[in-house]
C-alpha atoms as a PDB file:
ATOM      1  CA  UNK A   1      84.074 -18.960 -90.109  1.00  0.00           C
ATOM      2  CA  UNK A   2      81.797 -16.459 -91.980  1.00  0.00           C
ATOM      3  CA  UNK A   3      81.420 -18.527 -94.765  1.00  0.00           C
ATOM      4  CA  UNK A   4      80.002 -21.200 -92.315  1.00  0.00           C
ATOM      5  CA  UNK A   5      77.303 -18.619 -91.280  1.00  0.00           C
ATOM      6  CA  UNK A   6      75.091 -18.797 -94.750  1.00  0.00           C
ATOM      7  CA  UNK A   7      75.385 -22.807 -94.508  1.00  0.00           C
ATOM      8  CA  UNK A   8      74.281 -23.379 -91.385  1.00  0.00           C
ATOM      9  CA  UNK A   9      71.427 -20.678 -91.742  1.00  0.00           C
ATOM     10  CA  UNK A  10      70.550 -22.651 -94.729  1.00  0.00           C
ATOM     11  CA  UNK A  11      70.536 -26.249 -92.976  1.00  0.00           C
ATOM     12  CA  UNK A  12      68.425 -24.331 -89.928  1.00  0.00           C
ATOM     13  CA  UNK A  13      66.007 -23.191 -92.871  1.00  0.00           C
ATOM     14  CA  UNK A  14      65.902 -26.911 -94.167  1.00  0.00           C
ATOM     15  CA  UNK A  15      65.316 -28.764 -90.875  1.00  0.00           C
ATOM     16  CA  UNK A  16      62.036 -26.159 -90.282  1.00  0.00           C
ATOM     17  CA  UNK A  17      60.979 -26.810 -93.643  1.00  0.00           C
ATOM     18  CA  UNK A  18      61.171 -30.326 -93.154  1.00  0.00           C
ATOM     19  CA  UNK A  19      59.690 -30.163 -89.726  1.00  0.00           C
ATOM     20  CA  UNK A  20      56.894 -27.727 -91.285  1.00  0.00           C
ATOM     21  CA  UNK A  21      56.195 -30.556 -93.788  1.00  0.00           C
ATOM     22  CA  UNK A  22      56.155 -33.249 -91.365  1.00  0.00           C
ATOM     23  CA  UNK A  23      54.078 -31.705 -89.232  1.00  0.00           C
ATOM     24  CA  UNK A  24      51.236 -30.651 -92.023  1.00  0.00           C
ATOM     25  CA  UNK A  25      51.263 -34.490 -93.339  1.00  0.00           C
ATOM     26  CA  UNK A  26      50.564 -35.193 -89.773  1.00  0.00           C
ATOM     27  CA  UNK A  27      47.809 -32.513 -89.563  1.00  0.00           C
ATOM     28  CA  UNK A  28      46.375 -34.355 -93.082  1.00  0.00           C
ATOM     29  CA  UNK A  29      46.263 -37.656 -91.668  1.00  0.00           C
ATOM     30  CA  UNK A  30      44.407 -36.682 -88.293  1.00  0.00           C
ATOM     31  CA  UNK A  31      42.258 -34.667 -89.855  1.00  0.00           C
ATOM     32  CA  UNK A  32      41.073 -37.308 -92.616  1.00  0.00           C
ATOM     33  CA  UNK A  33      37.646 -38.491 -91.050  1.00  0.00           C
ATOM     34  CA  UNK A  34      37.266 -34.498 -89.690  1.00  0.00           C
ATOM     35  CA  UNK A  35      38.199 -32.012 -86.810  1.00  0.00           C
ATOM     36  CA  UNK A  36      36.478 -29.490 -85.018  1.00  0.00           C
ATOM     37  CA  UNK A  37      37.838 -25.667 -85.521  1.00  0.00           C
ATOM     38  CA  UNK A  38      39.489 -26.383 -81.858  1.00  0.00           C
ATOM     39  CA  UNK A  39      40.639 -28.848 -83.003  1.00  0.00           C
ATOM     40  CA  UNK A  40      42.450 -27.110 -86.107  1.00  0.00           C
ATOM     41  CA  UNK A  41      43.371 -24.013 -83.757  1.00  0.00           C
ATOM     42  CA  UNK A  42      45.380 -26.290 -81.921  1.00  0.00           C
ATOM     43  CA  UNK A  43      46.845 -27.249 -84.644  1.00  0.00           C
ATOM     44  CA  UNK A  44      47.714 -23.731 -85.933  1.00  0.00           C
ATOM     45  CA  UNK A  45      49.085 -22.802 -82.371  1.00  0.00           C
ATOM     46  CA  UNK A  46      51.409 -25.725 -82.567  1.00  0.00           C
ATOM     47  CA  UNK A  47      52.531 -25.276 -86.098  1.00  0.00           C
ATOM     48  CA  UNK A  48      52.965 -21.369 -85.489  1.00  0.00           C
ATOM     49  CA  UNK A  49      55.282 -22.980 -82.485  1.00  0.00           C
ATOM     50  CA  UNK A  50      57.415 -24.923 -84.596  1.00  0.00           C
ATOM     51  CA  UNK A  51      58.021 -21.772 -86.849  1.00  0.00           C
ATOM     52  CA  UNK A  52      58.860 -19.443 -83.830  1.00  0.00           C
ATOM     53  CA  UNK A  53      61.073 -22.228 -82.379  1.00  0.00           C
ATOM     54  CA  UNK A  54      62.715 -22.452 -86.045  1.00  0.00           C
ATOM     55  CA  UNK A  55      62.583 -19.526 -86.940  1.00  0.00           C
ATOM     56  CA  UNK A  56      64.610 -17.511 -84.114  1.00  0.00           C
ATOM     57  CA  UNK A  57      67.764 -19.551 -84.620  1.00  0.00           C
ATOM     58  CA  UNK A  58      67.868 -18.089 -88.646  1.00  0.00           C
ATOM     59  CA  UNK A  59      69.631 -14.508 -87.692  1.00  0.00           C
ATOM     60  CA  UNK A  60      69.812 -13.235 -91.711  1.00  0.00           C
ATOM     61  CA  UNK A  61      65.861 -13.463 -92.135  1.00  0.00           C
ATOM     62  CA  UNK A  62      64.466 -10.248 -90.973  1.00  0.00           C
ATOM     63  CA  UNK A  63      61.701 -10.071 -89.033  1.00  0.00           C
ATOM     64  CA  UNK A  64      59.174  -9.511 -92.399  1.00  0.00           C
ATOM     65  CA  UNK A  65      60.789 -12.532 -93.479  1.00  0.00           C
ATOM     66  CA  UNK A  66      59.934 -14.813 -90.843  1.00  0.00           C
ATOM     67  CA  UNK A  67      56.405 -13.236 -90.676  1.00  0.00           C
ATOM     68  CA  UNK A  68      55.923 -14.576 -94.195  1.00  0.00           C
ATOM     69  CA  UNK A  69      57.592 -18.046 -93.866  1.00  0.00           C
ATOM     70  CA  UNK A  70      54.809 -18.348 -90.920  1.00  0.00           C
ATOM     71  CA  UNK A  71      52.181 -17.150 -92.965  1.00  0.00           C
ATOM     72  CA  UNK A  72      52.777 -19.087 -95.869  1.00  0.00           C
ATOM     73  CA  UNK A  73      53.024 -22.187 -93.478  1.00  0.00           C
ATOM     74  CA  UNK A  74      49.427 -21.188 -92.085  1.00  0.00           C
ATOM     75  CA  UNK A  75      48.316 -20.938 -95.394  1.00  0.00           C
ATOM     76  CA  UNK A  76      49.212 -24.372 -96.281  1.00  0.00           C
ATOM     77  CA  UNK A  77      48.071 -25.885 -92.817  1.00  0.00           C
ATOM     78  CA  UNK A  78      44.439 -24.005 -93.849  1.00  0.00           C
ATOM     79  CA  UNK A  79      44.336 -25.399 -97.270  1.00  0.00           C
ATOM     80  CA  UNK A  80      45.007 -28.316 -96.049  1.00  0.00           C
ATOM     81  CA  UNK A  81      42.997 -29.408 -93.417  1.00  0.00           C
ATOM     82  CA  UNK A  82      39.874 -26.253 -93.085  1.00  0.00           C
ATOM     83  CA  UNK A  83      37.711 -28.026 -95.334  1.00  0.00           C
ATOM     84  CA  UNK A  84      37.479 -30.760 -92.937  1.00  0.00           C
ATOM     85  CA  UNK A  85      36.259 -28.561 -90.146  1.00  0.00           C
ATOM     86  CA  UNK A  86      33.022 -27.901 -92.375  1.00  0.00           C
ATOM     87  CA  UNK A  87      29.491 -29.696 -92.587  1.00  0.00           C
ATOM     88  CA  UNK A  88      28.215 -30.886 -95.602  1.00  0.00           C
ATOM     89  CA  UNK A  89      25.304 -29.283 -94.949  1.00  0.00           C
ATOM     90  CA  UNK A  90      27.533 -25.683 -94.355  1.00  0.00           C
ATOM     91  CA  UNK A  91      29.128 -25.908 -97.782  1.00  0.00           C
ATOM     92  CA  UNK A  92      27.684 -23.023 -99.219  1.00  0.00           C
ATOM     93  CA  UNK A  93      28.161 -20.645 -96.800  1.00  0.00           C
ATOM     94  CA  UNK A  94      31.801 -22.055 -96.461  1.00  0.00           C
ATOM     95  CA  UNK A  95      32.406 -21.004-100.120  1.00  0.00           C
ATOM     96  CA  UNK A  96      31.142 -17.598 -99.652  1.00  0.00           C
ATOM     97  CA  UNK A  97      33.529 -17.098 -96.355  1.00  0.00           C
ATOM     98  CA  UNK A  98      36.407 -19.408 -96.912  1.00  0.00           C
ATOM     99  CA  UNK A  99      38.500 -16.947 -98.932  1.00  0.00           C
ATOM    100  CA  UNK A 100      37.798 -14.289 -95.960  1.00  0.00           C
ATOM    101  CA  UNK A 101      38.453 -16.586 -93.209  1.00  0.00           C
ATOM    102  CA  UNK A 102      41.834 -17.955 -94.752  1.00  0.00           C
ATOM    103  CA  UNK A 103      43.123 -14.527 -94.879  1.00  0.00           C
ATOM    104  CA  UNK A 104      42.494 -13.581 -91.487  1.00  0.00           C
ATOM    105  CA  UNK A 105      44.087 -16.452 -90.313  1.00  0.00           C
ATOM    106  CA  UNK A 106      47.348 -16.469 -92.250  1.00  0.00           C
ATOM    107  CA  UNK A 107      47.236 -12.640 -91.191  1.00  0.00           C
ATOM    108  CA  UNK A 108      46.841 -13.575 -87.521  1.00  0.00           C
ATOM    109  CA  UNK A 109      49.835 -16.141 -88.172  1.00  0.00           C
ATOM    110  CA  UNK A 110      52.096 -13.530 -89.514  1.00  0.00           C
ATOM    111  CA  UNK A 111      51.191 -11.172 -86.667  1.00  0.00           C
ATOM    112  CA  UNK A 112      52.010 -13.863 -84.008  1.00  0.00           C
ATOM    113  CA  UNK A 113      55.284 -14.710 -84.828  1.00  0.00           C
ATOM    114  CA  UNK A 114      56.562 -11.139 -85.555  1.00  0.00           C
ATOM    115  CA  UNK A 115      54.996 -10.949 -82.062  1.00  0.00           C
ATOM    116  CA  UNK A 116      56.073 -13.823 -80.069  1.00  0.00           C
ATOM    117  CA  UNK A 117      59.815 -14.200 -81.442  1.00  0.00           C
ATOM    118  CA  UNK A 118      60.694 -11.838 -79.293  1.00  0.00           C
ATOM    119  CA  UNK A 119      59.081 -13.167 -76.164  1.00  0.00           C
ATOM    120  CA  UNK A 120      60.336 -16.243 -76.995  1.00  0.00           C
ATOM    121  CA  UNK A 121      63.426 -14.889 -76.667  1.00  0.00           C
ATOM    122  CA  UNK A 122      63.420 -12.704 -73.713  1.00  0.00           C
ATOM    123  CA  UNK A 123      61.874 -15.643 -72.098  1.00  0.00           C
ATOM    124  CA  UNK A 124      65.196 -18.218 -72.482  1.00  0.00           C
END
């Protein structure tokens, strides 16, 4: 039975991968003609969902670990769909702060699901 343990932590880590995937294609697609920034938040919130929901059932990641995965998912939500959240008009100032704001938000990521893993738990 041990040797089923690595397997079926590494089918769990597929299925969120996939599901992470999935869900920033989807994010693409609404986001084509433009969102607002509540518009991306909600998608962050519900993409940092999926990773907390996947995330918990992987027992060999450590805690870092899954605080990275997340981040690196919010990074790839950000690059692809902040750019749409901006004005034409705004692109200047965008270029000067994008950099800055896409750290703080994969930071903010990170920080959440090291965070709410836990609660998550406690909570079933």
């Amino acid at each position: 039975m041990i040797a089923d343990k690595p397997t079926q932590a590494a089918q769990h880590f597929t299925a969120i991968a996939d599901q992470i995937r999935a869900f920033i294609s989807m994010a693409r697609e609404v986001s084509a003609d433009g969102i607002t920034w509540m518009e991306y938040g909600q998608l962050l919130v519900r993409l940092m969902q999926l990773a907390v929901e996947g995330l918990d059932r992987i027992q060999s990641l450590s805690g870092a670990e899954k605080a990275d995965i997340a981040r690196h998912a919010a990074g790839v939500l950000f690059d692809a769909v902040a750019d749409r959240t901006i004005p034409g008009w705004m692109t200047p100032f965008w270029l000067l702060a994008r950099g800055s704001i896409r750290s703080l938000t994969v930071a903010l990521a990170g920080g959440a699901v090291e965070i709410l893993i836990p609660i998550t738990r406690a909570a079933r």
